[in-house]
Protein backbone atom coordinates (compact mmCIF):
# COMPACT_ATOMS: atom_id res chain seq x y z
CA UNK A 1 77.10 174.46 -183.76
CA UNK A 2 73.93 176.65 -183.03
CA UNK A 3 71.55 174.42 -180.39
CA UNK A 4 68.87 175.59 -182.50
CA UNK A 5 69.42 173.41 -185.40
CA UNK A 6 70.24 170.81 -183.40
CA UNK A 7 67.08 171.10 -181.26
CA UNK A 8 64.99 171.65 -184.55
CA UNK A 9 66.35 168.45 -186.26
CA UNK A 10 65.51 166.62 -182.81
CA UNK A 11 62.00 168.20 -182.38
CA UNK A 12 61.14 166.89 -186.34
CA UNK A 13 62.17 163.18 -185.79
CA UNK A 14 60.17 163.26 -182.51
CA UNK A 15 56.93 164.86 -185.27
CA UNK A 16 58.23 161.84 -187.62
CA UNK A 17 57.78 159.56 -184.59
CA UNK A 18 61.13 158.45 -185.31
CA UNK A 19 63.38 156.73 -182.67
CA UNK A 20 67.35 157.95 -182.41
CA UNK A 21 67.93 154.24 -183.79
CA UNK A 22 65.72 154.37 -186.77
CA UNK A 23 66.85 158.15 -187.55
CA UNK A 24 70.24 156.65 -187.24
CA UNK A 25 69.82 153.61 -189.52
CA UNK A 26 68.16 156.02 -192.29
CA UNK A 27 70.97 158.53 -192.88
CA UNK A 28 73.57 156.11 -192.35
CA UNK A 29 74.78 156.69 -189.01
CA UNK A 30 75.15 155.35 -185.59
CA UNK A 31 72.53 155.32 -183.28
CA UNK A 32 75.68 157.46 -180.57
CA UNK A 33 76.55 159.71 -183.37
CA UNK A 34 72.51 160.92 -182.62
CA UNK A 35 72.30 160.68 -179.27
CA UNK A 36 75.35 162.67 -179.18
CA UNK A 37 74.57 165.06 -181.09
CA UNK A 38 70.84 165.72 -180.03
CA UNK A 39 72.48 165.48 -176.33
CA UNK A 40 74.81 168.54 -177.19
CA UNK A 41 77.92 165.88 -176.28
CA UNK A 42 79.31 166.09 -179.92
CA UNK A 43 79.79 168.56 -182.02
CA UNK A 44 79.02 167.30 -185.27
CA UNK A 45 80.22 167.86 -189.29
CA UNK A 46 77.97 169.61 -191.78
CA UNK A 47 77.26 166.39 -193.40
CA UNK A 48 76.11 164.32 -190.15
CA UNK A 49 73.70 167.15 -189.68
CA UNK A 50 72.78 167.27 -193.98
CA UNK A 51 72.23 163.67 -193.51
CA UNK A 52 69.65 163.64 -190.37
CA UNK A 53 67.68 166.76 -192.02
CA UNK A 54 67.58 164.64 -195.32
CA UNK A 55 66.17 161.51 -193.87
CA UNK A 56 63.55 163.97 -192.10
CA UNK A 57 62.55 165.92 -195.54
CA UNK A 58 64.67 169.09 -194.35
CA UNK A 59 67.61 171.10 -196.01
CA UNK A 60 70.01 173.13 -193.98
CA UNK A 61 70.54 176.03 -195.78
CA UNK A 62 73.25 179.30 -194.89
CA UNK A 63 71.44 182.55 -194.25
CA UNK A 64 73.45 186.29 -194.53
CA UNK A 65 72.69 187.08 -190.28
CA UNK A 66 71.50 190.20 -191.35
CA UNK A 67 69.11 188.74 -193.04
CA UNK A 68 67.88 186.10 -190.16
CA UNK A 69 65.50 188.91 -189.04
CA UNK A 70 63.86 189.67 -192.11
CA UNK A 71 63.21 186.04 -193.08
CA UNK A 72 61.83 185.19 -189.84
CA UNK A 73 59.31 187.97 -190.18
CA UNK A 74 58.91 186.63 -193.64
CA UNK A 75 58.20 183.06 -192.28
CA UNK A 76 55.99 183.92 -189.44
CA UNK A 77 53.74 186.25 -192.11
CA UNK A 78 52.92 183.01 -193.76
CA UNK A 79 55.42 183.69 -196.16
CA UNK A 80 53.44 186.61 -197.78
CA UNK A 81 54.82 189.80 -198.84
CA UNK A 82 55.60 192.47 -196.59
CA UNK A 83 54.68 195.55 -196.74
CA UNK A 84 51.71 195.00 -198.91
CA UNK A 85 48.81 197.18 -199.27
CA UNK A 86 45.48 196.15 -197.75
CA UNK A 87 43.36 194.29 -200.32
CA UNK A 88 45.96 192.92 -202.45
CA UNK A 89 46.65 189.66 -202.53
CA UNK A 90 49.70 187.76 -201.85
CA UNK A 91 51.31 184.61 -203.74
CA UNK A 92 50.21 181.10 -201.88
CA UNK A 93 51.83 180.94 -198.90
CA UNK A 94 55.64 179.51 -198.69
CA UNK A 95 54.58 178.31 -195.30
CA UNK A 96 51.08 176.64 -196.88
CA UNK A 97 53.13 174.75 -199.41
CA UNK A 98 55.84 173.37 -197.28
CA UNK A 99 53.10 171.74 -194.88
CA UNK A 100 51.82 169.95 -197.71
């Protein structure tokens, strides 16, 4: 399991100011299962990872790695168009809206 997802889902319940125990106690699982996990000491299943995103208002979602570059980009833009000509502007920002 990539320690990037891992080390995301640990760096948003420290934002929540959530505690291992109360993440734990939210999605349903034992307060080891997320020290464990967030310690790199078990590898967990897809759902014990769905479950700790849900509780923190995340999804996990399966990205084509060829396409990991381009929707980084895309991210860090602001979640504008690329490529677009000077002067025109671009939809709301993905990024704006998901901070609301």
């Amino acid at each position: 399991m990539p320690n990037d997802l891992i080390s995301t889902l640990a760096a948003a319940r420290k934002a929540h100011q959530m505690t291992q125990a109360q993440l734990a106690e939210s999605a349903g699982l034992s307060r080891m299962t997320v020290q464990r996990t967030e310690g790199g000491d078990l590898d967990p299943r897809y759902s014990t990872l769905a479950e700790m995103a849900r509780v923190l208002g995340m999804d996990i979602i399966a990205v084509p790695s060829s396409l990991r570059p381009s929707l980084e980009a895309f991210i860090q833009a602001g979640g504008k168009f690329l490529g677009q000509p000077e002067g025109v502007d671009a939809p709301p920002s993905v990024v704006d809206s998901l901070r609301r």
